[in-house]
N, C-alpha and C. Protein backbone atom coordinates (compact mmCIF):
# COMPACT_ATOMS: atom_id res chain seq x y z
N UNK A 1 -4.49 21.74 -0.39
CA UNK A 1 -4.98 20.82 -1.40
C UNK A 1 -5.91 19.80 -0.73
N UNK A 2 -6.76 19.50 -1.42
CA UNK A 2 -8.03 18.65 -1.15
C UNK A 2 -7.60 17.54 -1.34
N UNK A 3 -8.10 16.32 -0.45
CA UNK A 3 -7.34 14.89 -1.13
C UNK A 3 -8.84 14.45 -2.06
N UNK A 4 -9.17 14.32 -3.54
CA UNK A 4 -10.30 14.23 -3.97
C UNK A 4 -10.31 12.88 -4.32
N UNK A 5 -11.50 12.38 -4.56
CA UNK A 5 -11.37 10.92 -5.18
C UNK A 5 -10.57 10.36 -6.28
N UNK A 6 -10.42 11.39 -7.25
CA UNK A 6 -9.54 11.30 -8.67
C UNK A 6 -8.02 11.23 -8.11
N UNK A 7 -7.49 12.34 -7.44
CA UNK A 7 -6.15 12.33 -7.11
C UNK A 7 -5.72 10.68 -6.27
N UNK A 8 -6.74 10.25 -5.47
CA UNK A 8 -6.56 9.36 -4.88
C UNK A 8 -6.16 7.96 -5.39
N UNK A 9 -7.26 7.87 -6.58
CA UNK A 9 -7.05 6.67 -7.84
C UNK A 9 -5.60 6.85 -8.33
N UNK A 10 -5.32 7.93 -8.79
CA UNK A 10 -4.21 8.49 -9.70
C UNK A 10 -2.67 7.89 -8.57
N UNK A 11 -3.19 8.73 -7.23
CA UNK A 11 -1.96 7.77 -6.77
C UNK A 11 -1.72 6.14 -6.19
N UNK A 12 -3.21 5.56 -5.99
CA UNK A 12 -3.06 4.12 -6.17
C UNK A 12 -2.48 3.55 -7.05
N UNK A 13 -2.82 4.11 -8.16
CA UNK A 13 -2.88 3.05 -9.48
C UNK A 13 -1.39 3.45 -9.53
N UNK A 14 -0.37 4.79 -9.44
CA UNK A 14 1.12 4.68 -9.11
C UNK A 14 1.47 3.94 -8.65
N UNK A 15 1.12 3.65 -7.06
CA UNK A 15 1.52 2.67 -5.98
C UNK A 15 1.79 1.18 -6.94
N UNK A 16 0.37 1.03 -7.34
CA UNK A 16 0.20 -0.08 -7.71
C UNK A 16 1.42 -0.73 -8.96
N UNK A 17 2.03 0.37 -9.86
CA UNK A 17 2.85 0.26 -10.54
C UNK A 17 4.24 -0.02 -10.08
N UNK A 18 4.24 0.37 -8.83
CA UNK A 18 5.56 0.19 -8.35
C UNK A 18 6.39 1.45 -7.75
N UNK A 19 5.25 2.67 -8.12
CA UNK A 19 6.28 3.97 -7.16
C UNK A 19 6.09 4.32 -6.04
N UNK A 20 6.99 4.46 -5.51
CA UNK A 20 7.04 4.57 -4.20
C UNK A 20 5.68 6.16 -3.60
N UNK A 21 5.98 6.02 -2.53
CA UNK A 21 4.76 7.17 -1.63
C UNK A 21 5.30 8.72 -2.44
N UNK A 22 6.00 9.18 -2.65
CA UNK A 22 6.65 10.51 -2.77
C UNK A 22 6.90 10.78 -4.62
N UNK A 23 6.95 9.69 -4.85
CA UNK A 23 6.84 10.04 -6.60
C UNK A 23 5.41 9.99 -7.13
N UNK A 24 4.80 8.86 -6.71
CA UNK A 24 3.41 9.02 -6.87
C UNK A 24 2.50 9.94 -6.34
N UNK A 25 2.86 10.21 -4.96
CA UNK A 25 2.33 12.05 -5.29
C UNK A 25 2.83 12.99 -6.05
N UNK A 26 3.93 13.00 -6.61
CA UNK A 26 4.63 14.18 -7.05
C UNK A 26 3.54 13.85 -8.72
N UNK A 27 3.67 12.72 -9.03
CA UNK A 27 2.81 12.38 -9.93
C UNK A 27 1.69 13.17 -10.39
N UNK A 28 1.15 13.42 -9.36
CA UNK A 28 -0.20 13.82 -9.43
C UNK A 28 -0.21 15.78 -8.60
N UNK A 29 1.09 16.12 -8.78
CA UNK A 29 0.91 17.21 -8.28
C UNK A 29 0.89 17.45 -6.69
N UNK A 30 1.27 16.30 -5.93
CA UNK A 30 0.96 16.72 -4.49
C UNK A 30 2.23 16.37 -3.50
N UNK A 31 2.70 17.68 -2.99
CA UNK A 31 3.93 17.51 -2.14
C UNK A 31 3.90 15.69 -1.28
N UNK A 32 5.07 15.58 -0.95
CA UNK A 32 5.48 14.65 -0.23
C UNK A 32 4.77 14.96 1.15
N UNK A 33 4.49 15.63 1.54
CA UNK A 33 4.23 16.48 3.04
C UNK A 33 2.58 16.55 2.86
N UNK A 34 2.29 16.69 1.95
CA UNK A 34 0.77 16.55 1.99
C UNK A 34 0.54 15.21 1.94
N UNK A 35 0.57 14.48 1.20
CA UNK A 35 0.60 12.76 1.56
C UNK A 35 0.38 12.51 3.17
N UNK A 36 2.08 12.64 3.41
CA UNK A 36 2.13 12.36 5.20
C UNK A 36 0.81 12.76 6.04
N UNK A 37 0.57 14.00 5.56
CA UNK A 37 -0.87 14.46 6.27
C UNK A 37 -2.48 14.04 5.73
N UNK A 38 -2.38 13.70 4.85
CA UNK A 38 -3.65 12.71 4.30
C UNK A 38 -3.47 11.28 4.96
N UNK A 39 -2.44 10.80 5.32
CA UNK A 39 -1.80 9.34 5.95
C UNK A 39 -1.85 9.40 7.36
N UNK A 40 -1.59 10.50 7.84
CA UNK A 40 -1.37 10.69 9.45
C UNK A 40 -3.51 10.72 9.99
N UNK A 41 -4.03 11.80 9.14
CA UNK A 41 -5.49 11.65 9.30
C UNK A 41 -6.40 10.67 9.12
N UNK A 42 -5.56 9.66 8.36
CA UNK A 42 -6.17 8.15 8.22
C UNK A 42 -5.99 7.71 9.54
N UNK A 43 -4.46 7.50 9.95
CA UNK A 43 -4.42 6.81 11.07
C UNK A 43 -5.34 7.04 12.17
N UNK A 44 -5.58 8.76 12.43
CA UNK A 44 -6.21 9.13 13.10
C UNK A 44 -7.86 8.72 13.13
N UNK A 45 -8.24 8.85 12.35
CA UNK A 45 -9.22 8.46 11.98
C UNK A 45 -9.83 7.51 11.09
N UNK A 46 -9.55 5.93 11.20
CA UNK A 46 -8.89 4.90 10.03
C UNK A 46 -11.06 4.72 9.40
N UNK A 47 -12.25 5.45 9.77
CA UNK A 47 -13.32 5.20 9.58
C UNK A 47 -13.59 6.75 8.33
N UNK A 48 -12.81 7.55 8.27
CA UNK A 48 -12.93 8.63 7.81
C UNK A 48 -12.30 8.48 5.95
N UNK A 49 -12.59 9.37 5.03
CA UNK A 49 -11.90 9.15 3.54
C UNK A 49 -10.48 8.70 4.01
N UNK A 50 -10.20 9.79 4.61
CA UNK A 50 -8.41 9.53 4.84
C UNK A 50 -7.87 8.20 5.28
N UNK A 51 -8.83 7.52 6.10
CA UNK A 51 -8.46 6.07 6.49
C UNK A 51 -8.65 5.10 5.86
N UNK A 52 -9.89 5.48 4.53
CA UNK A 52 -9.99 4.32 3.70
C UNK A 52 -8.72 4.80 2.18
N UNK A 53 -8.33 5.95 2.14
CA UNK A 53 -7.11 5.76 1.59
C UNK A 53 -6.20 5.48 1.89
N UNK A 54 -5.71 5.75 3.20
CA UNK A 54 -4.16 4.80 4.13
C UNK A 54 -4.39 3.47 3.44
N UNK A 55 -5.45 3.01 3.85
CA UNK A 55 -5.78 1.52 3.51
C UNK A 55 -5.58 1.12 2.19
N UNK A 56 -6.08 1.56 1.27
CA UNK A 56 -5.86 1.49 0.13
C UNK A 56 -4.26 1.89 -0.46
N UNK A 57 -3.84 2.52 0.16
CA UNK A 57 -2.10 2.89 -0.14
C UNK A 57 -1.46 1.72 0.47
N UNK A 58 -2.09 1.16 1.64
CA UNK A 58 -1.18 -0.10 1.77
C UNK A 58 -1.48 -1.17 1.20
N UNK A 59 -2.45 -1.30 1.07
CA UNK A 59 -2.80 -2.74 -0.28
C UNK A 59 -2.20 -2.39 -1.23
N UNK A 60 -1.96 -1.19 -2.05
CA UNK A 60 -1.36 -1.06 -3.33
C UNK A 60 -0.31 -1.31 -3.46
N UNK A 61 0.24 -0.84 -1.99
CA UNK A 61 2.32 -1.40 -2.07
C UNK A 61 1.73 -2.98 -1.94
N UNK A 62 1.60 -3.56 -1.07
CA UNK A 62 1.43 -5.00 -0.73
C UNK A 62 1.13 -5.62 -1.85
N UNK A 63 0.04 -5.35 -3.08
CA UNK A 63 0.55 -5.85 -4.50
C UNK A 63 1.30 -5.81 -5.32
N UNK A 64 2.05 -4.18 -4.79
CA UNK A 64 3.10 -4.35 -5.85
C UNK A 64 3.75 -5.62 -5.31
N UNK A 65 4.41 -5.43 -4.16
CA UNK A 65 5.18 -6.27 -3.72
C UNK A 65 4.94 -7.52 -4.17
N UNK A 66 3.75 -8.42 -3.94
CA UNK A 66 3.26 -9.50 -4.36
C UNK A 66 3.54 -9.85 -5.38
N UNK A 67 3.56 -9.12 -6.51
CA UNK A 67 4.14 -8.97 -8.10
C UNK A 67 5.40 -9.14 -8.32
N UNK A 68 6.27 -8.69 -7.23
CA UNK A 68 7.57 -8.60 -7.54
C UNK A 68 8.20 -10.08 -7.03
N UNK A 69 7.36 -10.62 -6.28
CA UNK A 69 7.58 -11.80 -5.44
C UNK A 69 7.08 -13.08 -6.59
N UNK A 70 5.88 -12.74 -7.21
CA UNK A 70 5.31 -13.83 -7.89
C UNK A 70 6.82 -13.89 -9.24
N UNK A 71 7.35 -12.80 -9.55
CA UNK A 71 7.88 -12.77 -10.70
C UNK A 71 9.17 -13.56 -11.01
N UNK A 72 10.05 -13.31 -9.27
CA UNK A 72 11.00 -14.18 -9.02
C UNK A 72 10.61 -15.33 -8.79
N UNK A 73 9.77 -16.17 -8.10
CA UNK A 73 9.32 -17.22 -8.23
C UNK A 73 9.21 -18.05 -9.63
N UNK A 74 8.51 -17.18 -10.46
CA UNK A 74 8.45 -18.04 -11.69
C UNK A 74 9.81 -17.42 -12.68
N UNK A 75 10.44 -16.85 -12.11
CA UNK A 75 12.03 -16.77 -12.75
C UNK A 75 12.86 -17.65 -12.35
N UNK A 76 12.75 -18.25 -10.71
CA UNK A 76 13.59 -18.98 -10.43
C UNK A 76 13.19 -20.31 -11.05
N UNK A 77 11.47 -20.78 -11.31
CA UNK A 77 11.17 -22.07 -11.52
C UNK A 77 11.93 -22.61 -12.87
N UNK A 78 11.57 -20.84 -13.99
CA UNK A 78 11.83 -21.27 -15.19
C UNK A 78 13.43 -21.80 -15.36
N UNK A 79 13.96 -20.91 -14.48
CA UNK A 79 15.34 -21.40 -14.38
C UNK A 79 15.36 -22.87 -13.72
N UNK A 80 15.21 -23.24 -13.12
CA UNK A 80 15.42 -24.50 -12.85
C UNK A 80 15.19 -25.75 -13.11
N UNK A 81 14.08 -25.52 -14.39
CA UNK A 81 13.49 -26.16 -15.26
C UNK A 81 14.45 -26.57 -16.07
């Protein structure tokens, strides 16, 4: 399987929702094991497609996360209000 630009969006915008690396490929049709190897060729090559998607797979968790962080924050404020 080809990692194409479409599949790539398809599993950001997962990430970005909150699923983890292995559902959001499964999402889109692509083993867990193919991921690893679209991820491993980034590292390898972080100037190549594959490295500007690593990159982009880790910003997408890092917002989810951010989201999940902003949410308790203003859960705890409202509560304490």
């Amino acid at each position: 399987m080809t990692l194409t630009p479409d599949i790539a969006a398809r599993i950001i915008a997962a990430l970005k929702a909150g699923n983890v690396r292995s559902i959001a490929a499964a999402r889109v049709g692509v083993t867990s094991a193919m991921l690893e190897v679209w991820l491993q060729k980034g590292e390898s090559n972080p100037l190549s497609v594959y490295g500007k998607f690593k990159a982009s797979v880790e910003l997408a968790e890092v917002a989810f996360e951010m989201s999940l962080v902003d949410v308790v924050v203003r859960s705890e404020e409202h509560t304490s209000e």
